[in-house]
N, C-alpha and C. Protein backbone atom coordinates (compact mmCIF):
# COMPACT_ATOMS: atom_id res chain seq x y z
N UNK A 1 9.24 1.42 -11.22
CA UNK A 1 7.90 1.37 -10.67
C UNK A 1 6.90 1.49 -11.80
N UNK A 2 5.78 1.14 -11.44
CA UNK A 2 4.79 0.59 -12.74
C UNK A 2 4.08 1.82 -12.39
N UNK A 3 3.11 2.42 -13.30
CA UNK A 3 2.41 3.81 -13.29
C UNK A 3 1.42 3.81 -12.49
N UNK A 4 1.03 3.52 -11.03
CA UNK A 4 0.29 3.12 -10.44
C UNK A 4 -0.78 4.26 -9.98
N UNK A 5 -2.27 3.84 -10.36
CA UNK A 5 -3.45 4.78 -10.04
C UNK A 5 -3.25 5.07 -9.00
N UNK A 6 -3.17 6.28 -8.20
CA UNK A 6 -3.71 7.10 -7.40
C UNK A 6 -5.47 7.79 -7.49
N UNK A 7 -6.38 7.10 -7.05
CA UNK A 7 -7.85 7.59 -7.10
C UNK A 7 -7.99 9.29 -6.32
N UNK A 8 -8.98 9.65 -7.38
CA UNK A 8 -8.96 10.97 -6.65
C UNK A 8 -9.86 11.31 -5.56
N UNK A 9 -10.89 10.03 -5.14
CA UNK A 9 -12.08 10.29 -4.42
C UNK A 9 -11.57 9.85 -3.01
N UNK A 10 -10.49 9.74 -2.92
CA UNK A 10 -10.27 9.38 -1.34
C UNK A 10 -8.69 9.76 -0.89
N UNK A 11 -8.52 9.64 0.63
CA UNK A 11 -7.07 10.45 1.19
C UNK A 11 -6.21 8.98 1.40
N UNK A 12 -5.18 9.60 1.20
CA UNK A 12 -3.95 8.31 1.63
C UNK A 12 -3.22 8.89 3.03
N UNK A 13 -2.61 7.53 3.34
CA UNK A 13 -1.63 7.50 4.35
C UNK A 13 -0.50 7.64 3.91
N UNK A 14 0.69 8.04 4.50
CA UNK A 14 1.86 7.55 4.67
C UNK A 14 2.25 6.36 4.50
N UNK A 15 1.72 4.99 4.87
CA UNK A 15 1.80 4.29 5.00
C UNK A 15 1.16 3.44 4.25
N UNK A 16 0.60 4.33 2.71
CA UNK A 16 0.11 3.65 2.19
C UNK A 16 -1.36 3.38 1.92
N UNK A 17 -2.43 3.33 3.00
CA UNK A 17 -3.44 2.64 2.95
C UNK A 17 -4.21 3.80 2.53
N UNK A 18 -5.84 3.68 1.60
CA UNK A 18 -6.22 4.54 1.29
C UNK A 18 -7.67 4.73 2.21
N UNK A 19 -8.30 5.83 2.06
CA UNK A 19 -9.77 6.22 3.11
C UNK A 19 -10.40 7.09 2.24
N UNK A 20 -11.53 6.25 2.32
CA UNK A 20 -12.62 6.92 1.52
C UNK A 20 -14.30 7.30 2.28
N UNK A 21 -14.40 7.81 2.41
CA UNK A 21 -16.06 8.08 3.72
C UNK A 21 -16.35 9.58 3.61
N UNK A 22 -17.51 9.01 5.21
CA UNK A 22 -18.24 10.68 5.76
C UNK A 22 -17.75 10.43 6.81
N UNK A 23 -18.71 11.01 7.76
CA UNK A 23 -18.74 11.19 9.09
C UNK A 23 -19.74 9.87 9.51
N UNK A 24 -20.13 9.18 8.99
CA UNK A 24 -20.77 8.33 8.86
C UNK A 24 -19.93 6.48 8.92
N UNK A 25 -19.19 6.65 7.62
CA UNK A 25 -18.31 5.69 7.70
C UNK A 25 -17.19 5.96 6.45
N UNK A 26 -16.09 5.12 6.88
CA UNK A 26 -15.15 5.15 5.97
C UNK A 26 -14.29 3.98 6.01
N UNK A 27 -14.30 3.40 3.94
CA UNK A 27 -13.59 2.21 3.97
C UNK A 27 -12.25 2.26 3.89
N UNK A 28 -11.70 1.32 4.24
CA UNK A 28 -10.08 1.47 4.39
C UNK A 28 -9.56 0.30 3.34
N UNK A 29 -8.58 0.95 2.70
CA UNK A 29 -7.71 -0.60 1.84
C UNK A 29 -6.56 0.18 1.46
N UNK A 30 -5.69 -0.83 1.11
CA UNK A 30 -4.14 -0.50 0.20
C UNK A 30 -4.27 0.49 -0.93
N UNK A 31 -3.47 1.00 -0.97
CA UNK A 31 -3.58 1.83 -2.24
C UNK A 31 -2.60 0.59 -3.51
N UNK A 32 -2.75 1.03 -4.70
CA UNK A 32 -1.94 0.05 -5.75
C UNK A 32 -0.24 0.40 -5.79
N UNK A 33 -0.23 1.71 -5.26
CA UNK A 33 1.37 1.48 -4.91
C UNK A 33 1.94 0.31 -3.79
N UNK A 34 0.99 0.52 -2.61
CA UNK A 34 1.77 -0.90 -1.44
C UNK A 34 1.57 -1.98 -2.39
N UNK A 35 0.47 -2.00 -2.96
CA UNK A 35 0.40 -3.32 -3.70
C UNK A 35 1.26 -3.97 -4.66
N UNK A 36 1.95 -2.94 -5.82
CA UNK A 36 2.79 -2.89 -6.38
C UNK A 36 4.27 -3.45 -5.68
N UNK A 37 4.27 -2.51 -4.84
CA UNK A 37 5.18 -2.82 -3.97
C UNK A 37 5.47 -4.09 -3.10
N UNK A 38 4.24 -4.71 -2.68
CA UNK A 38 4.49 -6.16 -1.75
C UNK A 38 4.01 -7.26 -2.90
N UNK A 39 4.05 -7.00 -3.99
CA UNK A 39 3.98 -8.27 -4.40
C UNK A 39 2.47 -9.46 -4.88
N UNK A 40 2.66 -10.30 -4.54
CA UNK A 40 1.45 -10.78 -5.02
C UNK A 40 1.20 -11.39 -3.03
N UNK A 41 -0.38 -10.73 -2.84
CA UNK A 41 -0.95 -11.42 -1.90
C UNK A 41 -1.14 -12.69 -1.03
N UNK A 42 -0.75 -13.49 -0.34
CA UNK A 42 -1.10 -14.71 -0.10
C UNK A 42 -1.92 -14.26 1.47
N UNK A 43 -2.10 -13.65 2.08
CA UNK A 43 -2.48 -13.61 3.23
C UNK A 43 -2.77 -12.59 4.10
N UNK A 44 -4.16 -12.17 4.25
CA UNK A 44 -4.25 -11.18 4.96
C UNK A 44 -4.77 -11.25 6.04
N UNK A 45 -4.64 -10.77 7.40
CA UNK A 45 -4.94 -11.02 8.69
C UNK A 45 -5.76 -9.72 9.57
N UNK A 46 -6.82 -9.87 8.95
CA UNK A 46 -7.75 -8.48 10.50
C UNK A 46 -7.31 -8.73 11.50
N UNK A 47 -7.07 -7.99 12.78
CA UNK A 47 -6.75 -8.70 14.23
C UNK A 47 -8.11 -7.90 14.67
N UNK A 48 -9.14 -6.77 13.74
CA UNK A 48 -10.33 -6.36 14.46
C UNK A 48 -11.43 -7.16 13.82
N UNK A 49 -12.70 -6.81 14.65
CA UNK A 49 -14.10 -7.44 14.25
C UNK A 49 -15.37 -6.26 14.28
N UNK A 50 -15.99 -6.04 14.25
CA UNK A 50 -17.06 -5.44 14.07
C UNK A 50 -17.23 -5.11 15.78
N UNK A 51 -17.62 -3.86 15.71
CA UNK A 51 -17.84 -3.14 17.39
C UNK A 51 -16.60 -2.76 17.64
N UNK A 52 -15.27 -3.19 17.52
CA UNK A 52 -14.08 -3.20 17.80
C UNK A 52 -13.46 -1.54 18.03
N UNK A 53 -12.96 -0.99 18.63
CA UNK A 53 -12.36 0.38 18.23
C UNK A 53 -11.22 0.19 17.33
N UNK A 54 -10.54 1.40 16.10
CA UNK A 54 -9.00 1.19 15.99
C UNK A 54 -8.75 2.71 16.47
N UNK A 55 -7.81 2.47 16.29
CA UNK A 55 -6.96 4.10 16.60
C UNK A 55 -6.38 5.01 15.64
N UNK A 56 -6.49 5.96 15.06
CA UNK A 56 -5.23 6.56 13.89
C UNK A 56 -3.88 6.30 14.24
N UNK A 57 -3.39 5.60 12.93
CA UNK A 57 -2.37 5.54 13.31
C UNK A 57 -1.59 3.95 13.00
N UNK A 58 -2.23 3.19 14.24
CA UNK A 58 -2.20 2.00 14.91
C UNK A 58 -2.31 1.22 14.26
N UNK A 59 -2.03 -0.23 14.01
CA UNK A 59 -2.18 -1.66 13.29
C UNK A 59 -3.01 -2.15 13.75
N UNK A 60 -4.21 -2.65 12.77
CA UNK A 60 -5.37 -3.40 13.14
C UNK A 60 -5.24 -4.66 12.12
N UNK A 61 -3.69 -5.22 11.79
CA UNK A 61 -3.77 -6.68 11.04
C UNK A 61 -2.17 -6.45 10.27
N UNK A 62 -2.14 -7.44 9.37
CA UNK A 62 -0.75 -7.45 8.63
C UNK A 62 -1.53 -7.74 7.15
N UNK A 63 -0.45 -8.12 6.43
CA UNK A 63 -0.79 -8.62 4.98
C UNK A 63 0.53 -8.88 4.68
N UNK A 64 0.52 -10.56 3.79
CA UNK A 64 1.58 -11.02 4.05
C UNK A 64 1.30 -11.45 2.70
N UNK A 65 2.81 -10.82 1.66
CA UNK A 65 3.58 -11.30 0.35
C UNK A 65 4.33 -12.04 0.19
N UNK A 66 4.23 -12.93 -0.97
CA UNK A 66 5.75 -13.49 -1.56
C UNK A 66 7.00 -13.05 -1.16
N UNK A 67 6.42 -11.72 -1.20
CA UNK A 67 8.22 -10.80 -0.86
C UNK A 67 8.24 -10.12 1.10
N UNK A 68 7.32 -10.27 1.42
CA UNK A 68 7.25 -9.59 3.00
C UNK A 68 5.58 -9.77 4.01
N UNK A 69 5.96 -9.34 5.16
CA UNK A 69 4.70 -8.85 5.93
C UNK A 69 4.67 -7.78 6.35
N UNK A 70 3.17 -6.76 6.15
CA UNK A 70 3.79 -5.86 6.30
C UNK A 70 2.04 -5.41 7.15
N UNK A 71 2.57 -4.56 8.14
CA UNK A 71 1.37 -4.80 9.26
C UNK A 71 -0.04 -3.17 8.49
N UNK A 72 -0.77 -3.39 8.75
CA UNK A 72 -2.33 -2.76 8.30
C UNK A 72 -2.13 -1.31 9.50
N UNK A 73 -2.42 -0.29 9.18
CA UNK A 73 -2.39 0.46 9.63
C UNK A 73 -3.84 1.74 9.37
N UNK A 74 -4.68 1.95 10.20
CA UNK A 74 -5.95 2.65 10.05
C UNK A 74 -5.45 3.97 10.03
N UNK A 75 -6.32 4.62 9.06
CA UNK A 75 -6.28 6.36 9.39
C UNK A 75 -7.00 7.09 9.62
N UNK A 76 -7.89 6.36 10.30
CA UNK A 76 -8.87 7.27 10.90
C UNK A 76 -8.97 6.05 12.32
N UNK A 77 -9.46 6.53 13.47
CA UNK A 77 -9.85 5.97 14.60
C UNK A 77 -11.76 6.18 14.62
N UNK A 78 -12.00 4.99 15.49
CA UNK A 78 -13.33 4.71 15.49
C UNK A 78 -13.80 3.43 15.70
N UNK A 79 -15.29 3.00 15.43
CA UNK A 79 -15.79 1.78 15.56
C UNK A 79 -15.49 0.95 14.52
N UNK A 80 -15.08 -0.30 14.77
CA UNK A 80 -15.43 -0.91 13.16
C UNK A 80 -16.30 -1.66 12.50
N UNK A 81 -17.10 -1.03 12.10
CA UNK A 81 -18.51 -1.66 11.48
C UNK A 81 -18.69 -3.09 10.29
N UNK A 82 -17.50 -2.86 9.47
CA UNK A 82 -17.51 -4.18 8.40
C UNK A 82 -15.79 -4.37 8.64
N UNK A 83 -15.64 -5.92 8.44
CA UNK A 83 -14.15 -6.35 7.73
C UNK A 83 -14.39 -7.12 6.66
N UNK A 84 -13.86 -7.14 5.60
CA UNK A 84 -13.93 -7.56 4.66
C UNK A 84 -13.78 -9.06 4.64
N UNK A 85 -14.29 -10.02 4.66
CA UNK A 85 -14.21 -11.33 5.45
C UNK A 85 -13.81 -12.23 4.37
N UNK A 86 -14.47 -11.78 2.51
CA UNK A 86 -13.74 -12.57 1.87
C UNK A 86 -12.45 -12.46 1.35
N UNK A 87 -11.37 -11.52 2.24
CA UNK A 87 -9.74 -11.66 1.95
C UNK A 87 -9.23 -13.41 2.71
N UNK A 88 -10.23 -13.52 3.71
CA UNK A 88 -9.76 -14.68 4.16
C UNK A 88 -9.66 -15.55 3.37
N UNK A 89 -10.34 -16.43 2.33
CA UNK A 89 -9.97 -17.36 1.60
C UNK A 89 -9.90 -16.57 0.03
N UNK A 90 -9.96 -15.19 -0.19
CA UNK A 90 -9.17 -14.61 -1.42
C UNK A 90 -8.51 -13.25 -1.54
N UNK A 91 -7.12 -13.36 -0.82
CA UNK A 91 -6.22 -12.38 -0.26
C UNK A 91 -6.08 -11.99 -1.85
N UNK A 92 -5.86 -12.78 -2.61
CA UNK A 92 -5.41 -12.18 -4.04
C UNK A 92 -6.51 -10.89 -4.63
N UNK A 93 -7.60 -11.38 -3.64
CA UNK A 93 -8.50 -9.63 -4.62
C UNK A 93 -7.90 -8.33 -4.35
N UNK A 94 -7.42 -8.06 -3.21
CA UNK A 94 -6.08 -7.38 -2.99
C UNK A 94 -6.04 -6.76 -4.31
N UNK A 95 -4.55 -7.81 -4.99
CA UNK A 95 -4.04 -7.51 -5.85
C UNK A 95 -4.58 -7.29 -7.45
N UNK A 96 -5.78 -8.11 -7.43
CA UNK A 96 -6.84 -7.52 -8.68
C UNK A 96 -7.73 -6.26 -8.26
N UNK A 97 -7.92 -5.96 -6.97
CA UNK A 97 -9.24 -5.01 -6.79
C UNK A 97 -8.73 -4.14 -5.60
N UNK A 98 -7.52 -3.76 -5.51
CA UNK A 98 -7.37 -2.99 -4.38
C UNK A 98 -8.04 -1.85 -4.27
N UNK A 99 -9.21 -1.05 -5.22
CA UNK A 99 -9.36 0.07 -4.78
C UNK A 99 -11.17 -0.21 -4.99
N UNK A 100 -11.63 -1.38 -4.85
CA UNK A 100 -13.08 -2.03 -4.87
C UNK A 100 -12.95 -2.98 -4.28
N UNK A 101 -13.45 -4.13 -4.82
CA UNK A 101 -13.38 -5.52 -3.61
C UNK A 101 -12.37 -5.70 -2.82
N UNK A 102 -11.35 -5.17 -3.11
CA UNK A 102 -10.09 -5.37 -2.08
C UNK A 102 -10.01 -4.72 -0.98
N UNK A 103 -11.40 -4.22 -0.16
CA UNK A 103 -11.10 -3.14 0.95
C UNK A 103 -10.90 -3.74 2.04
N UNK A 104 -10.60 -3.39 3.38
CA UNK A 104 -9.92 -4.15 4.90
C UNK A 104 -11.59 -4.04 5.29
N UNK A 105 -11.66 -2.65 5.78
CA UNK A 105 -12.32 -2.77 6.95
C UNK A 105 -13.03 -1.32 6.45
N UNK A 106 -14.57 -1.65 7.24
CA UNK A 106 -14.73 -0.24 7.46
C UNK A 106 -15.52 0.38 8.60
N UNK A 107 -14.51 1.85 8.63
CA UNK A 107 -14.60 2.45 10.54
C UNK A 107 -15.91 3.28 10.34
N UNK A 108 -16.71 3.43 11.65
CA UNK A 108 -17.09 4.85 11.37
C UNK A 108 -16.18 6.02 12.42
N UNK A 109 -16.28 6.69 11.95
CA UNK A 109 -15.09 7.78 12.22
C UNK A 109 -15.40 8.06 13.35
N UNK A 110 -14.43 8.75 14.63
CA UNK A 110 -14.94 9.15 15.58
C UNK A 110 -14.50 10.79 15.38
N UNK A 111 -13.82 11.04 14.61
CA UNK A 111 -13.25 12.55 14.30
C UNK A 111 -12.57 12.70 12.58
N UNK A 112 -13.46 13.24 12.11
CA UNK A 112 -13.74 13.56 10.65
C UNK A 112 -12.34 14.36 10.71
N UNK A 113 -11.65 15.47 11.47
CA UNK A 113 -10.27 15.69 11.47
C UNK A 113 -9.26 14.98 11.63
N UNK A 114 -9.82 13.89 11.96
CA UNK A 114 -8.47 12.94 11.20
C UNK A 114 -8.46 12.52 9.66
N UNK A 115 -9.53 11.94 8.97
CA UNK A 115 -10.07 12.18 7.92
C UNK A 115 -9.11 12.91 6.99
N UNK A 116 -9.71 14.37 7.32
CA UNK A 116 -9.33 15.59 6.55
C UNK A 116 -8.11 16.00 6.88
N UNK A 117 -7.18 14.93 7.83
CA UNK A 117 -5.97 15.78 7.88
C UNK A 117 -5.20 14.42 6.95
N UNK A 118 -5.94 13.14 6.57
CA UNK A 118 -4.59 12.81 5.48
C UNK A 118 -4.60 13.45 4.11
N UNK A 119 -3.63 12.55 3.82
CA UNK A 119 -2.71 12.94 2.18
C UNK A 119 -3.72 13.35 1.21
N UNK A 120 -3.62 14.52 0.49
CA UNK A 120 -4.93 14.51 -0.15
C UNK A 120 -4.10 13.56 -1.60
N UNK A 121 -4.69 13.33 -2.75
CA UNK A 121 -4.74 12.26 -4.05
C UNK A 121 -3.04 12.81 -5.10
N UNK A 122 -2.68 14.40 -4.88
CA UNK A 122 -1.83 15.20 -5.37
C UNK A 122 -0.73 15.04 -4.36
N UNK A 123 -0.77 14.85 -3.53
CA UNK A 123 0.27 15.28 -2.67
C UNK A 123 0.92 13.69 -2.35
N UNK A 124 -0.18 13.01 -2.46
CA UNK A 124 0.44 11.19 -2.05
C UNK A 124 1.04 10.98 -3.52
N UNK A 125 0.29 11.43 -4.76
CA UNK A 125 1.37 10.88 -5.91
C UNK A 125 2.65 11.52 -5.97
N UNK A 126 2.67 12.73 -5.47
CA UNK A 126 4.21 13.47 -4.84
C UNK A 126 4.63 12.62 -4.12
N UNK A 127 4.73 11.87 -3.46
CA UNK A 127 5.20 11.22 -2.09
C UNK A 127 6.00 9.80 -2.92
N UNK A 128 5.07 8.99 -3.37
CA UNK A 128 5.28 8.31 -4.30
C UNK A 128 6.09 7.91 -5.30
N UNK A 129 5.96 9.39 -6.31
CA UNK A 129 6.89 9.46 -7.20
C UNK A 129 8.24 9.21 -6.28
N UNK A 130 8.48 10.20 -4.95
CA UNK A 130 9.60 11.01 -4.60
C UNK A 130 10.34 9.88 -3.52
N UNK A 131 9.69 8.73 -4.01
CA UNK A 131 9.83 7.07 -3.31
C UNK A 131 11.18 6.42 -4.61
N UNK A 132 10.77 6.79 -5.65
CA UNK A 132 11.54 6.06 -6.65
C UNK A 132 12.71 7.13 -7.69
């Protein structure tokens, strides 16, 4: 595995995806380990739009590699205010900008304790490492 940034200004999933916000809003994207991990980008799919609810937890799209598809998963539940609309014709920023231009979507929160109950930046590079 390649030495992949973990940012310290935002919480991870399990599953990978990272969250950065208030109570206000929070953007959602891959962290550079999934990225690392799936490969080079060809295709990413929102199945939400703006007004939309997601759920913690739940799949709101896929993202699909050279090597797999592998479905989008939110960690926080709420409205969704932005999707990132230019993955549609450049899934590859993904893989150059996953932790800036490369973001999915962004919720505003309906419960900041979901928020504060993911991975904090120490504990996901534990997770990580304890992957390889």
């Amino acid at each position: 595995m390649a030495n992949v940034e973990v940012k310290s200004d935002r919480r991870y999933t399990k599953d990978h995806e990272w969250a950065k916000g208030d109570a206000k809003e929070v953007v959602v994207g891959l962290s550079a380990f999934a990225v690392d991990q799936l490969g080079d980008i060809t295709l990413v799919n929102v199945d939400v739009k703006p007004g939309d609810q997601v759920v913690a937890g739940k799949s709101f799209g896929t993202v699909e590699s050279v090597k797999t598809l592998a479905d989008l998963f939110a960690p926080v539940g709420g409205e969704v205010l932005r999707v990132n609309e230019t993955l549609e014709d450049q899934p590859e920023l993904i893989n150059k900008e996953c932790y800036d231009g490369g973001w999915l979507i962004v919720v505003r929160p309906s419960a900041m304790a979901e928020y504060d109950a993911l991975t904090d930046p120490k504990a996901y590079t534990a997770l990580i490492q304890a992957a390889h």
